[in-house]
Protein backbone atom coordinates (compact mmCIF):
# COMPACT_ATOMS: atom_id res chain seq x y z
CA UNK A 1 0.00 0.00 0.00
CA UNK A 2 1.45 3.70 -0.77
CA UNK A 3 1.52 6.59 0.84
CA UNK A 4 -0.63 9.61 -0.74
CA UNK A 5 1.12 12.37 -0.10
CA UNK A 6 -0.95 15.80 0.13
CA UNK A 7 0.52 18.75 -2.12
CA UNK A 8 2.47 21.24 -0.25
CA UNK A 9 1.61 24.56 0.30
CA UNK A 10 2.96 27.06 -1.65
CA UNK A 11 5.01 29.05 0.20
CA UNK A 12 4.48 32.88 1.45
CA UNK A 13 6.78 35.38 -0.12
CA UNK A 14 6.29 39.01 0.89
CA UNK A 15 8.10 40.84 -1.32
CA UNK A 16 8.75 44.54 -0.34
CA UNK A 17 10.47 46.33 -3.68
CA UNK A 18 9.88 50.25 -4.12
CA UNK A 19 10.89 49.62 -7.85
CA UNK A 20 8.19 49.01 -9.44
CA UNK A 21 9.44 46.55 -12.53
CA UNK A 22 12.12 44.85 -10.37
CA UNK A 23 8.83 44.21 -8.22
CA UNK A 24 6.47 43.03 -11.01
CA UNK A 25 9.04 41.03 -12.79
CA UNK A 26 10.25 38.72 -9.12
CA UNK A 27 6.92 38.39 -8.15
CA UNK A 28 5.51 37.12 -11.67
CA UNK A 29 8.79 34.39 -11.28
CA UNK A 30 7.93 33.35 -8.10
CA UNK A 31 4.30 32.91 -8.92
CA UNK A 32 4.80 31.10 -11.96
CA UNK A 33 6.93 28.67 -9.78
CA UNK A 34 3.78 28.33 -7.50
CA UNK A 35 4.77 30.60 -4.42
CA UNK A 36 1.97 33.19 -3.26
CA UNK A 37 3.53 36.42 -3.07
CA UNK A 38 2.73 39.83 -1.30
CA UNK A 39 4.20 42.91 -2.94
CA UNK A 40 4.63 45.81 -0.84
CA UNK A 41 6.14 49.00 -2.66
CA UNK A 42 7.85 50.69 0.41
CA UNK A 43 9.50 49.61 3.84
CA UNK A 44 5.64 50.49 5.98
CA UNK A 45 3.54 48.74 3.48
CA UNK A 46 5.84 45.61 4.16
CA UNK A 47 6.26 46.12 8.09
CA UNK A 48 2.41 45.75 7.53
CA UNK A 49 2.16 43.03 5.42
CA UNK A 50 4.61 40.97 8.00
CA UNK A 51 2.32 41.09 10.82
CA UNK A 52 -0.93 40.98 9.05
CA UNK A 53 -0.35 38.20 6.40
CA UNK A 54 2.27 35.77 8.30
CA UNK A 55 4.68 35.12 5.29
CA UNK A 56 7.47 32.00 5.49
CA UNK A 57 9.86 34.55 4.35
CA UNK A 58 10.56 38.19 3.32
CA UNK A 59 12.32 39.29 0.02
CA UNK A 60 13.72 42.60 1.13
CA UNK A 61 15.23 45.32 -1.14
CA UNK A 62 17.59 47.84 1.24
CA UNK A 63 17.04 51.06 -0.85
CA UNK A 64 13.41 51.82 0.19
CA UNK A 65 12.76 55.45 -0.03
CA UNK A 66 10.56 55.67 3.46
CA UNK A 67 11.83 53.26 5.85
CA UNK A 68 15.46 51.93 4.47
CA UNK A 69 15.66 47.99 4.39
CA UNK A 70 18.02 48.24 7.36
CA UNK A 71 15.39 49.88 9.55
CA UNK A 72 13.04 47.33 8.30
CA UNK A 73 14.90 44.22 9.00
CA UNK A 74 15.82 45.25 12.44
CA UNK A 75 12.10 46.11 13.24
CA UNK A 76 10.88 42.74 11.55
CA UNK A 77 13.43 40.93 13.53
CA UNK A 78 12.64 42.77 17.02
CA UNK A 79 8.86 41.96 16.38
CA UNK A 80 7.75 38.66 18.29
CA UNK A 81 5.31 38.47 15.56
CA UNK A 82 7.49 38.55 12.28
CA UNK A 83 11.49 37.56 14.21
CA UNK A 84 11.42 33.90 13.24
CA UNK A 85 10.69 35.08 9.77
CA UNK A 86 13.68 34.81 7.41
CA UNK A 87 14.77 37.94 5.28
CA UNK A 88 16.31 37.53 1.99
CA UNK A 89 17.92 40.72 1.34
CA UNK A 90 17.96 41.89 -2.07
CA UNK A 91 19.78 44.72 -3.49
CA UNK A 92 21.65 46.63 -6.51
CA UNK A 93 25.08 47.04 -3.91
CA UNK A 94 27.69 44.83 -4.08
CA UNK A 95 29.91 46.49 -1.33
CA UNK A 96 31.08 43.73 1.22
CA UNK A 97 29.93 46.16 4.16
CA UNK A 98 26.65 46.23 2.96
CA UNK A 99 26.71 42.94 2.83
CA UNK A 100 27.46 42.78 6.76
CA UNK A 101 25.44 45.71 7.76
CA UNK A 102 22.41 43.67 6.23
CA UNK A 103 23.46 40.79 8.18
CA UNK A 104 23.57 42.32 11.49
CA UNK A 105 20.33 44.05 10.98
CA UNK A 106 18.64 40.87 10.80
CA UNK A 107 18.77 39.13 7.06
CA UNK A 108 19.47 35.66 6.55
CA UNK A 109 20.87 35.74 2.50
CA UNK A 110 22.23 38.18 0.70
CA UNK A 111 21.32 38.05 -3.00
CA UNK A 112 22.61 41.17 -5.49
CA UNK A 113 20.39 42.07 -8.04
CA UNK A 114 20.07 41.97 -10.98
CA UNK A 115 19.99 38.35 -10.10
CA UNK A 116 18.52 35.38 -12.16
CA UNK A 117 15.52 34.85 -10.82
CA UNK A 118 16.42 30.93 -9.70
CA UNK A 119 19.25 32.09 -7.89
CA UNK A 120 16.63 34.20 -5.57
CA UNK A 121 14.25 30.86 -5.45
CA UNK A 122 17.70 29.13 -4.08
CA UNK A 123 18.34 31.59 -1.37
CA UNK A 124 14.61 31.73 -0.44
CA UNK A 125 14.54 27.80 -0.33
CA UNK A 126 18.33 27.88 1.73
CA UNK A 127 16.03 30.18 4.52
CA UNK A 128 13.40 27.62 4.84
CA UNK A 129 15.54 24.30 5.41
CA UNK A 130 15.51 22.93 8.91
CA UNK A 131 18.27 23.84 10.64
């Protein structure tokens, strides 16, 4: 006798981009590879998002205009609503210290964009495996 397995749920990608075709054009990806996505277009739409929609993980751009992804990550990560939530930083700098700044803030992966789109889908995967 086998095993039925149920289908997974797809997993819950807020995605908080201030760009808007950056935003449009990751979120379409990850859809089309079955993930349910949030955009938020600026660093208090997403703070929002976090608590009201309970993602498995947060795509986070570090530019944002209001709140800068910094800011954002540190508040996600003091929340004991959103902290367990892993952050995917992703960003147009390549500068090592940025790299480390958005570390100690609170993200878990550090992916510069322009990226192919898989290599985001790998470092949003690497967040969710059991540690």
């Amino acid at each position: 006798m086998s095993k039925s397995t149920a289908p997974s749920a797809p997993i819950r990608v807020l995605f908080i981009d201030d760009d808007e075709s950056a935003r449009v054009g990751y979120v379409t990806y990850l859809n089309r590879l079955g993930c349910d996505v949030y955009p938020a277009a600026s660093g208090e739409q997403g703070l929002s998002a976090a608590t009201g929609w309970a993602p498995d993980v947060i795509v986070l751009d570090l530019g944002l205009p209001d709140i800068d992804g910094w800011e954002v990550a540190r508040r996600l990560k003091s929340s004991a609503h959103t902290a367990a939530v892993p952050i995917v930083a992703l960003t147009g700098s390549t500068l090592p210290h940025e790299r480390v700044s958005a570390m100690r803030a609170g993200c878990d992966r550090y992916v510069a964009k322009p990226c192919v789109p898989g290599d985001l889908m790998t470092a949003i995967k690497q967040c969710l495996r059991p540690k």
